[in-house]
N, C-alpha and C. Protein backbone atom coordinates (compact mmCIF):
# COMPACT_ATOMS: atom_id res chain seq x y z
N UNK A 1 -34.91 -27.34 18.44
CA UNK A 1 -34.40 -26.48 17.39
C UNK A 1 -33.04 -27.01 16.93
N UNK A 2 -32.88 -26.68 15.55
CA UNK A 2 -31.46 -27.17 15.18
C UNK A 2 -30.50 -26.35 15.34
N UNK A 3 -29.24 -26.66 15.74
CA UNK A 3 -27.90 -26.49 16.37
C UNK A 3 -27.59 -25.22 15.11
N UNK A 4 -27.86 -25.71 13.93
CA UNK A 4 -27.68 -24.99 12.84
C UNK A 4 -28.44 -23.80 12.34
N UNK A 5 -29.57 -23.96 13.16
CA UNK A 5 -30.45 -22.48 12.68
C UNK A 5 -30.21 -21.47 14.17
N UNK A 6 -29.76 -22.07 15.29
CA UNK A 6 -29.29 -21.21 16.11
C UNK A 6 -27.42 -20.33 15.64
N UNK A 7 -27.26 -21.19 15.23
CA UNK A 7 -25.83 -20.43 14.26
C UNK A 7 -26.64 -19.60 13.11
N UNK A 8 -27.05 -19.72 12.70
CA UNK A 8 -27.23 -18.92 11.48
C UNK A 8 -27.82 -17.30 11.83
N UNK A 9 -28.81 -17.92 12.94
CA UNK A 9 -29.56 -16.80 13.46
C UNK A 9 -28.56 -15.91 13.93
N UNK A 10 -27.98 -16.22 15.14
CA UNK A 10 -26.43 -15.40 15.81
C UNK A 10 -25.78 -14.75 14.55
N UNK A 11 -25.68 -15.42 13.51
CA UNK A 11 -24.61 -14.74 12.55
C UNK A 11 -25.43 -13.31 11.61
N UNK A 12 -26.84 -13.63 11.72
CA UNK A 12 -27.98 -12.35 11.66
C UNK A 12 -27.92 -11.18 12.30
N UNK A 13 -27.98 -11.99 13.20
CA UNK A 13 -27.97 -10.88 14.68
C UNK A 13 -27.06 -10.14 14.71
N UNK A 14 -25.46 -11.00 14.93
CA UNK A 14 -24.01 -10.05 14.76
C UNK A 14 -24.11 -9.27 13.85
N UNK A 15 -24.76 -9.54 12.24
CA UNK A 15 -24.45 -8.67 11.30
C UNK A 15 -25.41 -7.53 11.43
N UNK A 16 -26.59 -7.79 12.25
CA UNK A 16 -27.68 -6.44 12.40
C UNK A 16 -26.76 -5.51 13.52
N UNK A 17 -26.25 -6.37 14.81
CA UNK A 17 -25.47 -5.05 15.22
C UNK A 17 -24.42 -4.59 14.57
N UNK A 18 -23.80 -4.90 13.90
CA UNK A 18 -22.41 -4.34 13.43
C UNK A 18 -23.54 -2.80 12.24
N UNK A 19 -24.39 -3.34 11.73
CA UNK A 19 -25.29 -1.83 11.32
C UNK A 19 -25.91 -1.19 12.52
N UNK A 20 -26.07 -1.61 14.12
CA UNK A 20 -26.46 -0.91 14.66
C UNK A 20 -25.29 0.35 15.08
N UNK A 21 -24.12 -0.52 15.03
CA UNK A 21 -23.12 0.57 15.56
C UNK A 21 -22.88 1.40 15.11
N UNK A 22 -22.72 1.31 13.97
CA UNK A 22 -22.26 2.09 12.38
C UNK A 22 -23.04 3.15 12.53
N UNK A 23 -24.53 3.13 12.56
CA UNK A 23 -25.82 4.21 12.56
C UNK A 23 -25.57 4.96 14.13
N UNK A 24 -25.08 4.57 15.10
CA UNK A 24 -24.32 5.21 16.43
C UNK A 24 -23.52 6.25 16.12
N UNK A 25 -22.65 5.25 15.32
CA UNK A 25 -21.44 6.51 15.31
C UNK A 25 -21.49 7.45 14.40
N UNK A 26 -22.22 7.00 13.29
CA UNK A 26 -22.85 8.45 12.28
C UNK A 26 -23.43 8.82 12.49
N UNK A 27 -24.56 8.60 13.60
CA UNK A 27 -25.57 9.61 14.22
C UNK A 27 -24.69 10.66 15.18
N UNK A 28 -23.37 10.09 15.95
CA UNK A 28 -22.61 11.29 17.05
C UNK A 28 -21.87 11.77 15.83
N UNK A 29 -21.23 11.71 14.66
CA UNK A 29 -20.69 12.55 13.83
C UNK A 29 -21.59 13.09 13.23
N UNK A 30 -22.44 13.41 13.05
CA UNK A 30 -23.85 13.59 12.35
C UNK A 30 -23.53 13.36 10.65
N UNK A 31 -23.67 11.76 10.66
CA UNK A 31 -23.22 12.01 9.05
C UNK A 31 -24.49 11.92 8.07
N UNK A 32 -24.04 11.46 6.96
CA UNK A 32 -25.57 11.40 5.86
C UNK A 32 -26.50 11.10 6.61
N UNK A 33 -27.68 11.48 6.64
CA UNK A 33 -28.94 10.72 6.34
C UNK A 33 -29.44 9.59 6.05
N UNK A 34 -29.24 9.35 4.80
CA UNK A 34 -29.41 8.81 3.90
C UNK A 34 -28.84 7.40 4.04
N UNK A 35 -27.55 7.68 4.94
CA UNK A 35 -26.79 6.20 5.10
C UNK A 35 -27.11 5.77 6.16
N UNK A 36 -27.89 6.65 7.16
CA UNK A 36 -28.32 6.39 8.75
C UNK A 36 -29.18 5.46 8.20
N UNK A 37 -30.06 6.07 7.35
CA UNK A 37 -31.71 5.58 7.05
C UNK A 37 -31.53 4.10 6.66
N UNK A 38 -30.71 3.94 5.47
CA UNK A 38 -30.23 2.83 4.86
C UNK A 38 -29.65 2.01 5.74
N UNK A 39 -28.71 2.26 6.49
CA UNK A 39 -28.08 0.92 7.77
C UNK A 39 -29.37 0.71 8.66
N UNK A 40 -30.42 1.60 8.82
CA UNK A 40 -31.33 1.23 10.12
C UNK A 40 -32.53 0.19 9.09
N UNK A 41 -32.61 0.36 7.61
CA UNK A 41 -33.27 -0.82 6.80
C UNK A 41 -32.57 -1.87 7.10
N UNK A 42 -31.54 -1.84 6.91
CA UNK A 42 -30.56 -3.05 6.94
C UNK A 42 -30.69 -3.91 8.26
N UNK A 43 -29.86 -3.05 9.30
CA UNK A 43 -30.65 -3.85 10.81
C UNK A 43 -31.43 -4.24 10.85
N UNK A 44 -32.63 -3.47 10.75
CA UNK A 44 -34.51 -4.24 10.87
C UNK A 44 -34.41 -5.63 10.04
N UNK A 45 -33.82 -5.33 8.92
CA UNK A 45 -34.39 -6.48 7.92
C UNK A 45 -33.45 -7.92 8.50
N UNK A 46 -32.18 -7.69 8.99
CA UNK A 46 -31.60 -8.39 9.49
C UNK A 46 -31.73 -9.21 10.50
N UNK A 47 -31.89 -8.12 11.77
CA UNK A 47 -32.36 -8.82 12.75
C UNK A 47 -34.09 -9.41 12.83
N UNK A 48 -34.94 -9.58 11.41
CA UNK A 48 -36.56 -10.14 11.49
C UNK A 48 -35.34 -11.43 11.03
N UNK A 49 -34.52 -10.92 9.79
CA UNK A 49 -34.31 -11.91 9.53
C UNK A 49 -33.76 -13.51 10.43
N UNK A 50 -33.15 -12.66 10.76
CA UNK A 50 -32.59 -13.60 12.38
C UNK A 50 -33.67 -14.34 12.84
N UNK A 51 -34.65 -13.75 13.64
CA UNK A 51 -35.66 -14.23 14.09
C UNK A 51 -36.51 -15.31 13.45
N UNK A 52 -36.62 -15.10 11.82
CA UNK A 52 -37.25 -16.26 11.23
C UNK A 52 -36.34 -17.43 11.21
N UNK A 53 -35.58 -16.99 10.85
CA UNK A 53 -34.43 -18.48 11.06
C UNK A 53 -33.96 -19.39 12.82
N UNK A 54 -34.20 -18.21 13.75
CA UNK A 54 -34.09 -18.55 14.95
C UNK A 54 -35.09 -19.92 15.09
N UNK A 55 -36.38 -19.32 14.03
CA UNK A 55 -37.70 -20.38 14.57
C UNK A 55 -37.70 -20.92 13.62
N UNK A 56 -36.49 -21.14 12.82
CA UNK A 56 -36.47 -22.78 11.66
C UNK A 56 -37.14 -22.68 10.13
N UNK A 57 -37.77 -20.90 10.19
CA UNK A 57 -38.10 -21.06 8.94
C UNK A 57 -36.77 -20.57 8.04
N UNK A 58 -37.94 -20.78 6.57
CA UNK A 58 -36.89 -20.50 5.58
C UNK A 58 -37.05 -18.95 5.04
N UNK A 59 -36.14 -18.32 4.58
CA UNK A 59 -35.91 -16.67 4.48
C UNK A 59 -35.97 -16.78 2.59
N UNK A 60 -36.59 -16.19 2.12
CA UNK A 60 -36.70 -15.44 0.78
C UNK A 60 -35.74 -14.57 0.40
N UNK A 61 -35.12 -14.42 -0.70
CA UNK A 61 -34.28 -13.13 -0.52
C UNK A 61 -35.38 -11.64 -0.66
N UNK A 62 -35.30 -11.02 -0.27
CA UNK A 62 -36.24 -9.71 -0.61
C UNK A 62 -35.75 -9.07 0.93
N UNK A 63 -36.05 -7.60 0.92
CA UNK A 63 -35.52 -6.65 1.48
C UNK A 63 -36.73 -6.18 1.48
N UNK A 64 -37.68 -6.42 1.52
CA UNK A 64 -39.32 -5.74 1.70
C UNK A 64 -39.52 -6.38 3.38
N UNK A 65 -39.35 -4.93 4.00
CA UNK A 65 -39.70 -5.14 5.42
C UNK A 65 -40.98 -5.25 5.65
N UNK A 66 -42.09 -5.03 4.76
CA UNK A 66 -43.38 -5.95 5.16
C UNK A 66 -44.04 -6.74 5.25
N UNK A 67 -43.16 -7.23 4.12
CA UNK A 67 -43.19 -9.23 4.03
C UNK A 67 -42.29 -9.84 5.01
N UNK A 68 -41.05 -9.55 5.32
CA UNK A 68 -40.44 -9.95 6.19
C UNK A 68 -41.33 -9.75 7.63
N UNK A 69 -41.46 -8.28 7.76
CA UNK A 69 -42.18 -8.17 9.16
C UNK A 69 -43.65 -9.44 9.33
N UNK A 70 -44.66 -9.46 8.10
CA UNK A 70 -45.50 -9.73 7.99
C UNK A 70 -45.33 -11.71 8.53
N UNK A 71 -44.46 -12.05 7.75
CA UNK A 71 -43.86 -13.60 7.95
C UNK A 71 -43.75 -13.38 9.59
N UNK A 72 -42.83 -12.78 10.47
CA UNK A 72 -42.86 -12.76 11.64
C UNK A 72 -44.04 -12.80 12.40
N UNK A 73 -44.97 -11.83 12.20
CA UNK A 73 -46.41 -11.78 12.90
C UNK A 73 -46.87 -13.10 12.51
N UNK A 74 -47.01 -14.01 12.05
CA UNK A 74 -47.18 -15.10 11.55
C UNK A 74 -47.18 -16.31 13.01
N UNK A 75 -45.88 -15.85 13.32
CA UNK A 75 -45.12 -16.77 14.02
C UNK A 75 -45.81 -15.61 15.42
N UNK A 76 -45.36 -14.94 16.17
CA UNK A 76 -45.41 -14.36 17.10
C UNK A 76 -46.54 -13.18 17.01
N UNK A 77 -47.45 -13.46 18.19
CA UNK A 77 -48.38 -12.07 18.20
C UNK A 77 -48.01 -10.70 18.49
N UNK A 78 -46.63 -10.55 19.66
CA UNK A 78 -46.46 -9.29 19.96
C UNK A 78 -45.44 -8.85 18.50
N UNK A 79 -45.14 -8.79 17.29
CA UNK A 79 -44.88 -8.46 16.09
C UNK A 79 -46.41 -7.65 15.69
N UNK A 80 -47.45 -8.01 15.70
CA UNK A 80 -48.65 -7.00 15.58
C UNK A 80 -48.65 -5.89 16.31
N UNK A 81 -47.94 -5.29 17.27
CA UNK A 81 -47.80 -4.17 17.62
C UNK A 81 -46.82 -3.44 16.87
N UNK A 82 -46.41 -3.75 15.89
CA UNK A 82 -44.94 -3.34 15.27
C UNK A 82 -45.34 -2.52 13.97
C-alpha cells in the first residue's frame, strides 16, 4: 500500500472522529436533532470514505451513503451486513 493513501485515509478517519465527538457532546446537551443526524451522515460517509482510500481506491465526490457504502461491499464482504 502507498505511504500516501495510508495518510490520506488517517486524515478521514481524524475528520470522522472529530464528527463523532461533536454528536457526543450534543447528544449529553441534548442539542438539535437535526445536527446530531447530519454530523452522524458526515462520520459514516467519512469514515467509508477512509476505508476506500485505505485500500487505494479512488473516492467520487458524492455524499450518497449507498454508493459509497455499496463501493465498500465491493471490496470487503462483512460491509454486506451493513
Amino acid at each position: 500500500m502507498k505511504e500516501n493513501n495510508k495518510k490520506l485515509a488517517r486524515e478521514w478517519f481524524e475528520k470522522a472522529k472529530d464528527d463523532e465527538r461533536a454528536v457526543e457532546n450534543l447528544l449529553k446537551e441534548k442539542g438539535p436533532f437535526s445536527i446530531i443526524c447530519f454530523l452522524c451522515q458526515q462520520m459514516a460517509e467519512k469514515y467509508l470514505k477512509g476505508y476506500l482510500v485505505f485500500k487505494g481506491k479512488a473516492i467520487r465526490k458524492t455524499h450518497d451513503l449507498g454508493e459509497i457504502l455499496e463501493r465498500c461491499r465491493q471490496i470487503e464482504q462483512d460491509f454486506k451486513n451493513s
